[in-house]
Structure formats: structure tokens, C-alpha cells
N, C-alpha and C. Protein backbone atom coordinates (compact mmCIF):
# COMPACT_ATOMS: atom_id res chain seq x y z
N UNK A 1 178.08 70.75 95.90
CA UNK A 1 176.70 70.43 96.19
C UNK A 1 175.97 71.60 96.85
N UNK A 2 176.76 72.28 97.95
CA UNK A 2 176.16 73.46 98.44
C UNK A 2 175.60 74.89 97.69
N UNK A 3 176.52 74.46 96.63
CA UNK A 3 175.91 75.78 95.42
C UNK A 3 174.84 75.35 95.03
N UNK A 4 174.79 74.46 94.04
CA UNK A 4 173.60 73.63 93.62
C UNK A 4 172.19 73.84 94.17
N UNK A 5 172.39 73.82 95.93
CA UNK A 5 171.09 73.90 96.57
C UNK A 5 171.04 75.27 96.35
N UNK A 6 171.39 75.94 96.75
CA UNK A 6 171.61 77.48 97.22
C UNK A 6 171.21 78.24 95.88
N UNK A 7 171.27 77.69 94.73
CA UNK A 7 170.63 78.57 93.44
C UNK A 7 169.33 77.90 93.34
N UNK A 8 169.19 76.91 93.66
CA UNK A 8 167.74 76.29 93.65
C UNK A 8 166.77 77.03 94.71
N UNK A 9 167.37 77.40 95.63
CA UNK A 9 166.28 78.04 96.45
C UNK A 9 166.67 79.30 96.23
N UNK A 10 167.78 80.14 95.72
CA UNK A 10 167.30 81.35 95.09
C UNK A 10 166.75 81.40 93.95
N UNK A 11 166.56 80.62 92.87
CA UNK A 11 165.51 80.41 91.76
C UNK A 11 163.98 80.54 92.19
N UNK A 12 164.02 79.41 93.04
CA UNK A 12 162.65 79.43 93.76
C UNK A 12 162.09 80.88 94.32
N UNK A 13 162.94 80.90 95.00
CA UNK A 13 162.91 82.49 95.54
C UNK A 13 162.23 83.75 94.80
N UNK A 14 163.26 83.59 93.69
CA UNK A 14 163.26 84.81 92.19
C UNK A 14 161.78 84.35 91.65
N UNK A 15 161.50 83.24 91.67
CA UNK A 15 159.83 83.50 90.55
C UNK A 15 158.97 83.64 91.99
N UNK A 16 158.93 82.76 92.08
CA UNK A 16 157.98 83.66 93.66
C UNK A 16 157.78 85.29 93.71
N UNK A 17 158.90 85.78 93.55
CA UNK A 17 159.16 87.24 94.07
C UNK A 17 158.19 87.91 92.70
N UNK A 18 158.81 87.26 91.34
CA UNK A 18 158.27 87.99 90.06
C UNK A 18 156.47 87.27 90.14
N UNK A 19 156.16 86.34 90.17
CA UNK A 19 154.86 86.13 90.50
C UNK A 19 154.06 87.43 91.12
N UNK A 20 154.30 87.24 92.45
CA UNK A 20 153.96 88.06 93.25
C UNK A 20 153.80 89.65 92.93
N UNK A 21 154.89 89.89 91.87
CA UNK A 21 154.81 91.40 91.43
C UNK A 21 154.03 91.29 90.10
N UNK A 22 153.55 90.29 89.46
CA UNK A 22 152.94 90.42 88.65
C UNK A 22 151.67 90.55 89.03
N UNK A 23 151.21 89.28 89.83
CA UNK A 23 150.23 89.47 90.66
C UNK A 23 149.47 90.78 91.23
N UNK A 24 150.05 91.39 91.68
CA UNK A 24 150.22 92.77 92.59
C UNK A 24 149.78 93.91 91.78
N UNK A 25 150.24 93.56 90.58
CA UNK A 25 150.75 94.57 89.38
C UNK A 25 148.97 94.22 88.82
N UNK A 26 148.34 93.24 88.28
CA UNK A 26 147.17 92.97 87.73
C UNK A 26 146.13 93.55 88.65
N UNK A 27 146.49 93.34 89.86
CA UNK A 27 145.03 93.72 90.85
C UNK A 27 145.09 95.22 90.71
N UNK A 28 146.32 95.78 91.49
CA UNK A 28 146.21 96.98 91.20
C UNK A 28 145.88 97.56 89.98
N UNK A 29 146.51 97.59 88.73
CA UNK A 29 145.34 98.04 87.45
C UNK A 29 144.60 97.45 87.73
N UNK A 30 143.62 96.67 87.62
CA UNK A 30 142.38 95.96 87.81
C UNK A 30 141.46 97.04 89.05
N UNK A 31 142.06 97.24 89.83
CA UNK A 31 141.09 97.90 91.31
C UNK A 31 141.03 99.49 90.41
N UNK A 32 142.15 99.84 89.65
CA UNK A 32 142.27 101.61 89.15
C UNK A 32 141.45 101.58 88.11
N UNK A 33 141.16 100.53 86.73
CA UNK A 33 140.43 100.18 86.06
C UNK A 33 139.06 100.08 86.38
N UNK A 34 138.70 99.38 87.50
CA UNK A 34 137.01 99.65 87.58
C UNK A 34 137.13 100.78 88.58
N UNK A 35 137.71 101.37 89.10
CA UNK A 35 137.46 102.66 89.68
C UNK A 35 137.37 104.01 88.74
N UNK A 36 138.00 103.41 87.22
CA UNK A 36 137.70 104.64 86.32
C UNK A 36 136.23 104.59 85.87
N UNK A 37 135.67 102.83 85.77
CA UNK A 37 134.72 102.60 85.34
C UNK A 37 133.56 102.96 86.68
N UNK A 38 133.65 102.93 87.43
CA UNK A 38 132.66 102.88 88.59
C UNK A 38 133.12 104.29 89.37
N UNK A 39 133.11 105.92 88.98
CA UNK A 39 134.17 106.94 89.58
C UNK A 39 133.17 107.26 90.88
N UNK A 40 133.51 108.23 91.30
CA UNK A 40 133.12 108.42 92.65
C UNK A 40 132.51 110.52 91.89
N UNK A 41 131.94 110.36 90.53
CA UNK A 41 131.41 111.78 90.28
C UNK A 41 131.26 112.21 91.26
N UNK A 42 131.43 113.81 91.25
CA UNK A 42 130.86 114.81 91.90
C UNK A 42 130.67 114.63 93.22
N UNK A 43 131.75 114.15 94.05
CA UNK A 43 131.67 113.55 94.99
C UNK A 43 131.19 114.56 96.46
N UNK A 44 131.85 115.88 95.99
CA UNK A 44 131.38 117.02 96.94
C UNK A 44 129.26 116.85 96.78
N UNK A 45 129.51 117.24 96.08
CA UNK A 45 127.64 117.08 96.24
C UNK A 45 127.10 115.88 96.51
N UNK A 46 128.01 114.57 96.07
CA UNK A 46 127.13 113.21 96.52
C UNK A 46 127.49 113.48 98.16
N UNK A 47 128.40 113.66 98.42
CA UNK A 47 128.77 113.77 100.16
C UNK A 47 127.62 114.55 101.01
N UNK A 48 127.82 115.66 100.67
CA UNK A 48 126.68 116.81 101.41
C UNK A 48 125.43 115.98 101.28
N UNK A 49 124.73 115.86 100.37
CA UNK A 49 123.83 115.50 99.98
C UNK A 49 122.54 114.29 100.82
N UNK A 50 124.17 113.13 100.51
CA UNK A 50 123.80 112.09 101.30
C UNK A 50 123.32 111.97 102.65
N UNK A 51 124.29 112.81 103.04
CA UNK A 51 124.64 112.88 104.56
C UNK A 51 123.67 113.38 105.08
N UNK A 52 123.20 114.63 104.21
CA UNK A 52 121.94 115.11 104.70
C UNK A 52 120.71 114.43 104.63
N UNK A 53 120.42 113.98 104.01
CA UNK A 53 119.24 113.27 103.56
C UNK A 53 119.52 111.83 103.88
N UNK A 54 120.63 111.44 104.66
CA UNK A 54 120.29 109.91 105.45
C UNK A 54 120.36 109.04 104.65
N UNK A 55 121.27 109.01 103.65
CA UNK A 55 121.34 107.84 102.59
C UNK A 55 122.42 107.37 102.07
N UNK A 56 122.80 106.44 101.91
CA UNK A 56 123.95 105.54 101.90
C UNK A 56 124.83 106.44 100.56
N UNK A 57 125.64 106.55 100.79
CA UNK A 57 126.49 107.24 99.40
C UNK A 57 126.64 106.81 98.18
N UNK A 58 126.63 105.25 98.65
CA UNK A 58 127.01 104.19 97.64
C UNK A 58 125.80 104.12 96.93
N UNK A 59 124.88 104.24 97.33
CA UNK A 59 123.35 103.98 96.40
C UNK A 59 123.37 105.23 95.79
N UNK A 60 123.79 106.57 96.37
CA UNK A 60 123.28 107.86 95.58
C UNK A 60 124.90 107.35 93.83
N UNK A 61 125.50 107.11 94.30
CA UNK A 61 126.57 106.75 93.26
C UNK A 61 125.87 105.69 92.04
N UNK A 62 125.51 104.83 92.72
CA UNK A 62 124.91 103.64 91.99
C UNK A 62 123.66 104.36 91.10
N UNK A 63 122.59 105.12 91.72
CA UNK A 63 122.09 105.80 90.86
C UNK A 63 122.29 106.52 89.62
N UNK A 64 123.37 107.20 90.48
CA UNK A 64 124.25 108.27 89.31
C UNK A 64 124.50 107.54 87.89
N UNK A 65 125.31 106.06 88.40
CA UNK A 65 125.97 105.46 87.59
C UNK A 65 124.94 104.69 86.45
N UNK A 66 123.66 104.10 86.90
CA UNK A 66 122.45 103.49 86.42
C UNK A 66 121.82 104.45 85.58
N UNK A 67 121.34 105.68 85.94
CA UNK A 67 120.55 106.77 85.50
C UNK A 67 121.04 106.85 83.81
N UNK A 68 122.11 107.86 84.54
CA UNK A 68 123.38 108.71 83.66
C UNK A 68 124.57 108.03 83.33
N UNK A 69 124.99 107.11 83.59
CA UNK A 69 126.52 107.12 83.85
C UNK A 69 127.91 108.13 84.10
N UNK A 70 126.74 109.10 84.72
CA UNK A 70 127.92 110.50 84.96
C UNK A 70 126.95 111.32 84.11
N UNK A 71 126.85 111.22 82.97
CA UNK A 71 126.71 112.64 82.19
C UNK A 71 125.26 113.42 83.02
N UNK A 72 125.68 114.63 82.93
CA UNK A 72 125.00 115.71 83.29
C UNK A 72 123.94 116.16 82.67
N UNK A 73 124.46 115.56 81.03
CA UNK A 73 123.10 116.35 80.20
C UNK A 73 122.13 115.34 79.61
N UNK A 74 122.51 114.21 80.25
CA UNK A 74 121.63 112.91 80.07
C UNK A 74 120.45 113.88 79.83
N UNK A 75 119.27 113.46 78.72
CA UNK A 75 118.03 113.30 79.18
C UNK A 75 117.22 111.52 78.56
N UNK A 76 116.29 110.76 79.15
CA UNK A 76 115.70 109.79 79.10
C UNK A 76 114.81 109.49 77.94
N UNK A 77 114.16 108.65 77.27
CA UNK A 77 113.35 108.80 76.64
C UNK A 77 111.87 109.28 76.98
N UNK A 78 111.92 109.59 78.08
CA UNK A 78 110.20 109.68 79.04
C UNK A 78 110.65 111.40 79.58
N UNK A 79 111.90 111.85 78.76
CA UNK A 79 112.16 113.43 79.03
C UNK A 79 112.82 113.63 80.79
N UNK A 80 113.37 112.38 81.48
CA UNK A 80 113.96 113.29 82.23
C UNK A 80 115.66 112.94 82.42
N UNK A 81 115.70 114.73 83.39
CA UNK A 81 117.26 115.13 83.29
C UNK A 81 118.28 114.75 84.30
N UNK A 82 119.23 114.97 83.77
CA UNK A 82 120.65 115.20 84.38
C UNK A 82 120.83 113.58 85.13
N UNK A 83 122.18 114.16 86.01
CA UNK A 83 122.76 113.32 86.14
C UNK A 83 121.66 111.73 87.04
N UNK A 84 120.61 112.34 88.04
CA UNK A 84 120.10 111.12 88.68
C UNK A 84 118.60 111.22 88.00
N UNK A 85 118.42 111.66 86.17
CA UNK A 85 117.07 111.41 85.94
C UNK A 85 116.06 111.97 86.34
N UNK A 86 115.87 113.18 86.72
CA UNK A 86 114.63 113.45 87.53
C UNK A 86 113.84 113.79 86.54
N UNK A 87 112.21 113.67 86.26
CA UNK A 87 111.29 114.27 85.64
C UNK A 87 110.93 115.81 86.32
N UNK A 88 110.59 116.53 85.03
CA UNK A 88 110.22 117.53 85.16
C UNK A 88 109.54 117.67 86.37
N UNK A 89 108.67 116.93 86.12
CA UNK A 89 107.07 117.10 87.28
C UNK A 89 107.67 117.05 88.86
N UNK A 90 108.59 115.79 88.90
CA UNK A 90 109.31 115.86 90.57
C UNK A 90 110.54 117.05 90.93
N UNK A 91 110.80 117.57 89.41
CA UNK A 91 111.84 118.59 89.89
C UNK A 91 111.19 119.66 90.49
N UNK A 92 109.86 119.78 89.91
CA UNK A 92 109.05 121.50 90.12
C UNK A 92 108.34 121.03 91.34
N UNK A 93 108.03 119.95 91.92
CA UNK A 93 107.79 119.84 93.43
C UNK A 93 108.87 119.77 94.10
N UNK A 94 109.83 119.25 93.77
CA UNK A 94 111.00 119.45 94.90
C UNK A 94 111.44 120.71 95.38
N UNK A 95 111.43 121.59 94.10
CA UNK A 95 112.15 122.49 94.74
C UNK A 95 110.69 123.70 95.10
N UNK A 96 109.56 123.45 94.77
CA UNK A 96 108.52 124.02 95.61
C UNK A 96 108.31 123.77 97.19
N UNK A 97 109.02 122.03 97.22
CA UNK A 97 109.21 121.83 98.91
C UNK A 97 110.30 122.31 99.41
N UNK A 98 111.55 122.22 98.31
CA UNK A 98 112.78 122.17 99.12
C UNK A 98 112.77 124.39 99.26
N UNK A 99 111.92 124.89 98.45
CA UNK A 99 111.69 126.37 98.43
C UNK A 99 112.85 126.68 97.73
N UNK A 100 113.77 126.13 96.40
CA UNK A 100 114.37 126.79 95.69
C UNK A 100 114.55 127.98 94.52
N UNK A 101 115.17 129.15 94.68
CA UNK A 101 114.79 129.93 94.53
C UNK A 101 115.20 129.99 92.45
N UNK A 102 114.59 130.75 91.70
CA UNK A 102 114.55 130.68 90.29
C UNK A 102 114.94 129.52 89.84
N UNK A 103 113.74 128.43 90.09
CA UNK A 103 114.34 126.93 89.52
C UNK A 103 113.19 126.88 88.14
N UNK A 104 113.66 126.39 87.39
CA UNK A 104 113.19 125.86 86.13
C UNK A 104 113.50 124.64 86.13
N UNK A 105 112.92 123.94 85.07
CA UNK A 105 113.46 122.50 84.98
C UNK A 105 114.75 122.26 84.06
N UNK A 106 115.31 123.63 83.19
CA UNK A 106 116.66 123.55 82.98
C UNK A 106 117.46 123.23 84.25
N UNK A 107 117.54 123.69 85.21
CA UNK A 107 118.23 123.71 86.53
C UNK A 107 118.64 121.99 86.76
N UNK A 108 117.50 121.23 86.38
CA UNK A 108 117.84 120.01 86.48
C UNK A 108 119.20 119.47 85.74
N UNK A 109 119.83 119.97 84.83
CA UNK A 109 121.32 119.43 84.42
C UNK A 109 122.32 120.10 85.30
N UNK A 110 122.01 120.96 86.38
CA UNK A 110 123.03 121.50 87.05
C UNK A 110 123.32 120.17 88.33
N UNK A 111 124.84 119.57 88.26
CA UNK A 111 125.00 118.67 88.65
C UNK A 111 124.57 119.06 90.27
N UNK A 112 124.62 120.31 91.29
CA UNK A 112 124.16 120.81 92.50
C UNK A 112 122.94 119.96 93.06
N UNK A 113 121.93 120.73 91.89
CA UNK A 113 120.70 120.67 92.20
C UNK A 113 120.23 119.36 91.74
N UNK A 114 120.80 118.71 90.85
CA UNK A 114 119.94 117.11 90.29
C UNK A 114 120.54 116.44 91.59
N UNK A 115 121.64 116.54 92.52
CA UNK A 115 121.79 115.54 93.19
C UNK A 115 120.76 115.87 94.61
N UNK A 116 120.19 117.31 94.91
CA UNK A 116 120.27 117.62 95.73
C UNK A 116 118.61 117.43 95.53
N UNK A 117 118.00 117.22 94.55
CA UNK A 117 116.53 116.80 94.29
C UNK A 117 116.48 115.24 94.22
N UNK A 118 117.55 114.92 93.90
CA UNK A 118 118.08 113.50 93.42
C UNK A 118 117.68 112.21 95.13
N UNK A 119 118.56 112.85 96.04
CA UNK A 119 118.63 112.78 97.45
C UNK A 119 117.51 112.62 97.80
N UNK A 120 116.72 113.87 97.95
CA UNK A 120 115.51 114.01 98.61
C UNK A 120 114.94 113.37 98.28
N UNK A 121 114.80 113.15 96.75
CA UNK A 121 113.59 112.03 96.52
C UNK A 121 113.31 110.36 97.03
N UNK A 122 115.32 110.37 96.79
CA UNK A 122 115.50 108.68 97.28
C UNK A 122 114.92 109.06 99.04
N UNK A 123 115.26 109.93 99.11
CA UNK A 123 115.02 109.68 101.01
C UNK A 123 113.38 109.74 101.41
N UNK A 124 112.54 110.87 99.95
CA UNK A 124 110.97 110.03 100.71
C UNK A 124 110.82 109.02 100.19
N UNK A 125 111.16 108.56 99.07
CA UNK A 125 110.62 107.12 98.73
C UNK A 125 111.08 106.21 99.37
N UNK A 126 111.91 106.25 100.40
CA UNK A 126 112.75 105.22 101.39
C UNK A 126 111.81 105.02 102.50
N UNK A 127 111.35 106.52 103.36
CA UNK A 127 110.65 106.54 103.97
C UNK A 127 109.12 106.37 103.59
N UNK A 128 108.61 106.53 102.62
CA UNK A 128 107.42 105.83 102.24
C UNK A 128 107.15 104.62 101.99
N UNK A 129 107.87 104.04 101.83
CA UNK A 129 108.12 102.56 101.48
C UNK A 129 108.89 101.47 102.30
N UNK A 130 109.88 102.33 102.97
CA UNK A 130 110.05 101.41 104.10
C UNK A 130 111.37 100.45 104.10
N UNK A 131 111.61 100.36 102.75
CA UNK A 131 113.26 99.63 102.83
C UNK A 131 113.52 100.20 101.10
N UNK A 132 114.92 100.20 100.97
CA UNK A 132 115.35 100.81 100.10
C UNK A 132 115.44 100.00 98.08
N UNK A 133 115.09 98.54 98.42
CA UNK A 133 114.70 97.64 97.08
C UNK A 133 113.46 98.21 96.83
N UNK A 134 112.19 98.34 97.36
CA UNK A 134 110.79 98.92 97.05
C UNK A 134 110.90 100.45 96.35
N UNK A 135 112.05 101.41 96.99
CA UNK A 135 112.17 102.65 97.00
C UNK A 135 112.49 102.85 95.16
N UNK A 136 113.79 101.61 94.99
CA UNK A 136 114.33 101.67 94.18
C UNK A 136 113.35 101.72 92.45
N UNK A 137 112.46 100.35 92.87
CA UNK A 137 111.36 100.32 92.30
C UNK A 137 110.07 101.33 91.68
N UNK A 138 110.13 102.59 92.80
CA UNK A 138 109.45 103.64 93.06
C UNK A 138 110.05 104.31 92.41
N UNK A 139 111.25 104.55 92.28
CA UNK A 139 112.08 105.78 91.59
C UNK A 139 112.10 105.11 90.20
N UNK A 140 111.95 104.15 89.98
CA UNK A 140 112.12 103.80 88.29
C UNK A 140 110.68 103.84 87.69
N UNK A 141 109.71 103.21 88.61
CA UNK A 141 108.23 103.02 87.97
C UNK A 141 107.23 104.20 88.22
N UNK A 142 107.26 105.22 89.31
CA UNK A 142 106.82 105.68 90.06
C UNK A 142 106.11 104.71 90.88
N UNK A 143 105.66 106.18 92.36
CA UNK A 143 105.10 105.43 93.28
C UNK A 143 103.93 105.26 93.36
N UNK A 144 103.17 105.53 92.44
CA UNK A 144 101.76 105.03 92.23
C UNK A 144 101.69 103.78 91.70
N UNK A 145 102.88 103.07 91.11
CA UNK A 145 102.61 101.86 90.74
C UNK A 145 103.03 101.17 91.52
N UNK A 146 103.91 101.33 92.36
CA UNK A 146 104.55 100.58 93.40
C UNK A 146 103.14 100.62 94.41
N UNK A 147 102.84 101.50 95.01
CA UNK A 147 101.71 101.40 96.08
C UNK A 147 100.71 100.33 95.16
N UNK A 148 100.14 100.23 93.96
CA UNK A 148 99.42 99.28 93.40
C UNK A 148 99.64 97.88 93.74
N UNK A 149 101.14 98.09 93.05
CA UNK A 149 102.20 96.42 93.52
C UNK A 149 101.73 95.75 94.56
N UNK A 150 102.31 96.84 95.50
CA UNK A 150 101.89 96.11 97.60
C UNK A 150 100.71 96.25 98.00
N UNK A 151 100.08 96.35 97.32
CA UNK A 151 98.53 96.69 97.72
C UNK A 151 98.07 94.92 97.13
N UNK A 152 98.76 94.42 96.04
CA UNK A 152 98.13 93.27 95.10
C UNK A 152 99.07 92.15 95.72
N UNK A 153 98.12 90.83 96.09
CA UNK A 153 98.83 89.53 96.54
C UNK A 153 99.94 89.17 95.70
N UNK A 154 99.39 89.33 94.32
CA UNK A 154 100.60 88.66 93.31
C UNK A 154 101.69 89.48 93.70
N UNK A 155 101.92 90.38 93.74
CA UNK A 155 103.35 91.02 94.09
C UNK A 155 103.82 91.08 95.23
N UNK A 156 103.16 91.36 96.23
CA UNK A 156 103.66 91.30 97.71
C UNK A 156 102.87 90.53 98.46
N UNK A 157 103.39 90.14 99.60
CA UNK A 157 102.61 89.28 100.62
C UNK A 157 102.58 89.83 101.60
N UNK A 158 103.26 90.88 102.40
CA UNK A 158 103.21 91.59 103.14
C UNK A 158 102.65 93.13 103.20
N UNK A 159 102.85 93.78 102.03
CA UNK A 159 102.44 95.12 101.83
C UNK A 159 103.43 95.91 101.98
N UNK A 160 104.85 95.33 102.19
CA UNK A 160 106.37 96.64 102.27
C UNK A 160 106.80 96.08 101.39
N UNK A 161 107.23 94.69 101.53
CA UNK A 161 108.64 94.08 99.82
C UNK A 161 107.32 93.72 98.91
N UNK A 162 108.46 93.52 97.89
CA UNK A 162 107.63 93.43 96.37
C UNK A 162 108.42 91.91 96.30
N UNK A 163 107.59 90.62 96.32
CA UNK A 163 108.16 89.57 95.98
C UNK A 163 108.37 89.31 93.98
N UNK A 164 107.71 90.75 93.36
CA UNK A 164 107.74 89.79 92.25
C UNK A 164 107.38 91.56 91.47
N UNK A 165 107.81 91.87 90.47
CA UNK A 165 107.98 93.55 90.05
C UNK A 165 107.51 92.92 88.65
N UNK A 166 106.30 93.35 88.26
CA UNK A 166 105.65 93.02 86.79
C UNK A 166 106.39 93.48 85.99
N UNK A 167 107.03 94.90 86.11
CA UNK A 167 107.38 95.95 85.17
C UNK A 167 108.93 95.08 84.56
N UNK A 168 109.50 94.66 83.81
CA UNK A 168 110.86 93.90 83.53
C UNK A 168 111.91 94.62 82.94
N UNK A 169 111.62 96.53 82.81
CA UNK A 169 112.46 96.99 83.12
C UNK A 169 112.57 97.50 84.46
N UNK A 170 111.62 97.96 85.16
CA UNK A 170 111.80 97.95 86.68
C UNK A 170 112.41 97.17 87.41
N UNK A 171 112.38 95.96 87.31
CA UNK A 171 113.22 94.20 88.14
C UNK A 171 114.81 94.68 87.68
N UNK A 172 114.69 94.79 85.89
CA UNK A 172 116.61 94.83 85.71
C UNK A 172 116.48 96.06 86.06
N UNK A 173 116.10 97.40 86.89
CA UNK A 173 116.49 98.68 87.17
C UNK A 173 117.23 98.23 88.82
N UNK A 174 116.47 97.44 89.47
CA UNK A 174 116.46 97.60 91.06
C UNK A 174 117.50 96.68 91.36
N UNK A 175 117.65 95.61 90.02
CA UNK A 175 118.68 94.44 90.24
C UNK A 175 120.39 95.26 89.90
N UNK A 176 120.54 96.16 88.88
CA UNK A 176 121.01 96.80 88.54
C UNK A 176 121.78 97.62 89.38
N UNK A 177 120.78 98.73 90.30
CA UNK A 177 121.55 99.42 91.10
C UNK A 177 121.74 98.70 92.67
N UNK A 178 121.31 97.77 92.93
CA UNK A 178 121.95 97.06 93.62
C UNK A 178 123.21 96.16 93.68
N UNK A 179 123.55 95.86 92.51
CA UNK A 179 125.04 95.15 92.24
C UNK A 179 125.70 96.28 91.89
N UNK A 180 125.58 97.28 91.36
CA UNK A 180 126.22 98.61 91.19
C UNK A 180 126.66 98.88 92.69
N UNK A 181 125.77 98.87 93.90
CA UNK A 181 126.40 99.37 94.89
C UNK A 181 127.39 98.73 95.49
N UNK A 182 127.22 97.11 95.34
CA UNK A 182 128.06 96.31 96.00
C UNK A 182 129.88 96.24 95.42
N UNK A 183 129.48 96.77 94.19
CA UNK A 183 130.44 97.02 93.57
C UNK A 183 131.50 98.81 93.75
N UNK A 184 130.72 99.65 94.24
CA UNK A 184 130.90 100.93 95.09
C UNK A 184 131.47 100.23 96.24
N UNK A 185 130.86 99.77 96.87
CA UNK A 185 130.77 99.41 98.55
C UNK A 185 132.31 98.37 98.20
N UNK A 186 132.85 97.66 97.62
CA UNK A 186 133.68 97.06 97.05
C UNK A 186 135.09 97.83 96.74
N UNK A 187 134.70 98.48 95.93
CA UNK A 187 135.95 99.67 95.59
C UNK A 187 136.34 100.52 96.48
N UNK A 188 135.39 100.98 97.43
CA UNK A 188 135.79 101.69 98.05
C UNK A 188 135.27 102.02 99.52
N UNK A 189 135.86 100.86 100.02
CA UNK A 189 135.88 100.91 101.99
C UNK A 189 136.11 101.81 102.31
């Protein structure tokens, strides 16, 4: 009788144990799997970048990932480049503010400089706007339409959030890189 029990609770034992490693075994591919899908690009320049310009890493990623999905030589149908999208027109003021030296708007596929115009921009439209869903809005629609938005009852009630984004690729842009981040912010504590 004492055997009897004694393989029953090492049986028990044994699938438990193989469960558990199967288990173990799925998450882990599963966590390496969306980490191939969700990568941490160019992470030296998202780092510097961020840090400098006061902005969450995970959103400059989420951008990356929304824009471009990585590629460098992305360009848009509205003509703009590289990896975080910038238009011509905001590249040749950026780097007239940021004082970069022989910039063209080729320069914009150089992964350096798109993140490093990329940055700056999220960080005035953060600070012009005041929280980073409006900003998001701003960087997809521009900010002349956004200031329209909060300026108009139908869209805002306050004059900082946008209760309601006319534009319906703008709404899936801002909805977009916001579950993108949570999903950054997710992968990687």
C-alpha cells in the first residue's frame, strides 16, 4: 500500500513539475517574441535623447514603432522621413533652432538626427500643450489644428484635453501610441 501512495504523489509531483516547465517555457518565448516585435531600436540615441529632452523613453519608442516601425528610410505619404516621421518643414526649423551644422532634409533618415529632431519636437509639443495625449495629437495633425480643436467647445471643454479628435486618423494615431507604450512600459521594467 505504501508504494501505491508514494507513486501517486510522485506522479502528481512529475506533471506539476512538466506543467510548470511548459508553462515557463510559453511565457518566456512569448515575452522574447513580442520583444522582437516591440525592439528597443537604436536604443543609444533613444536614451541620450530622451533624457535630454525630458521624455519618457517608452513614448519616444512607441513613436518609433507607430511612425516607422524601425525603418530608417520610411518616408509617409504627406513626404515625411525616417525613423520618427518628421516633415521637411519641422526638420529645417529644428535644426535652425537646434543650430545644426550642414543639415538638409536628407539628414532626416540618419537614425542620430531623426531621433534627436524627433525628441525635441515631442518635448515642445508637450510643453505647448500641456499633457502628452494633446501633444500626441499635435505631432500627427499638426499644431495648428490642435490649437483650433481646444480653442472649439465641441472638442474640448477646458482648452488643454481634447474630449473628442475630429480627425479619425488622428484618434487611431494617439490611441495607437498609447497602447504601444503600455506595451514598452510592459516588456520592459
Amino acid at each position: 500500500m505504501r508504494c501505491k501512495k508514494s507513486w501517486t504523489v510522485f506522479f502528481r509531483l512529475l506533471v506539476f513539475f512538466v506543467l510548470l516547465v511548459i508553462f515557463s517555457a510559453f511565457v518566456f518565448k512569448n515575452i522574447i517574441l513580442k520583444k522582437m516585435l516591440y525592439p528597443q531600436g537604436y536604443k543609444n540615441y533613444v536614451e541620450i535623447y530622451s533624457k535630454e529632452y525630458n521624455i519618457d523613453k517608452n513614448l519616444v519608442y512607441s513613436v518609433i514603432k507607430c511612425e516607422s516601425n524601425f525603418d530608417s528610410n520610411a518616408v509617409s505619404h504627406m513626404n515625411a522621413k525616417g525613423l520618427m516621421q518628421i516633415s521637411d518643414m519641422t526638420g529645417i526649423w529644428a535644426s535652425e533652432e537646434l543650430k545644426l551644422k550642414n543639415f538638409d532634409t536628407d539628414s532626416l533618415y540618419e537614425p542620430q538626427i531623426n531621433i534627436l529632431i524627433g525628441c525635441w519636437y515631442l518635448n515642445k509639443l508637450i510643453n505647448q500643450f500641456g499633457n502628452v495625449e494633446t501633444a500626441l495629437a499635435a505631432y500627427n495633425a499638426g499644431s495648428g489644428n490642435v490649437s483650433r480643436w481646444l480653442a472649439n467647445e465641441e472638442y474640448s471643454s477646458d482648452g488643454i484635453c481634447l474630449y473628442y479628435i475630429p480627425f479619425k486618423e488622428t484618434c487611431n494615431y494617439v490611441k495607437k501610441v498609447q497602447q504601444t507604450k503600455k506595451i514598452y512600459e510592459h516588456l520592459y521594467r
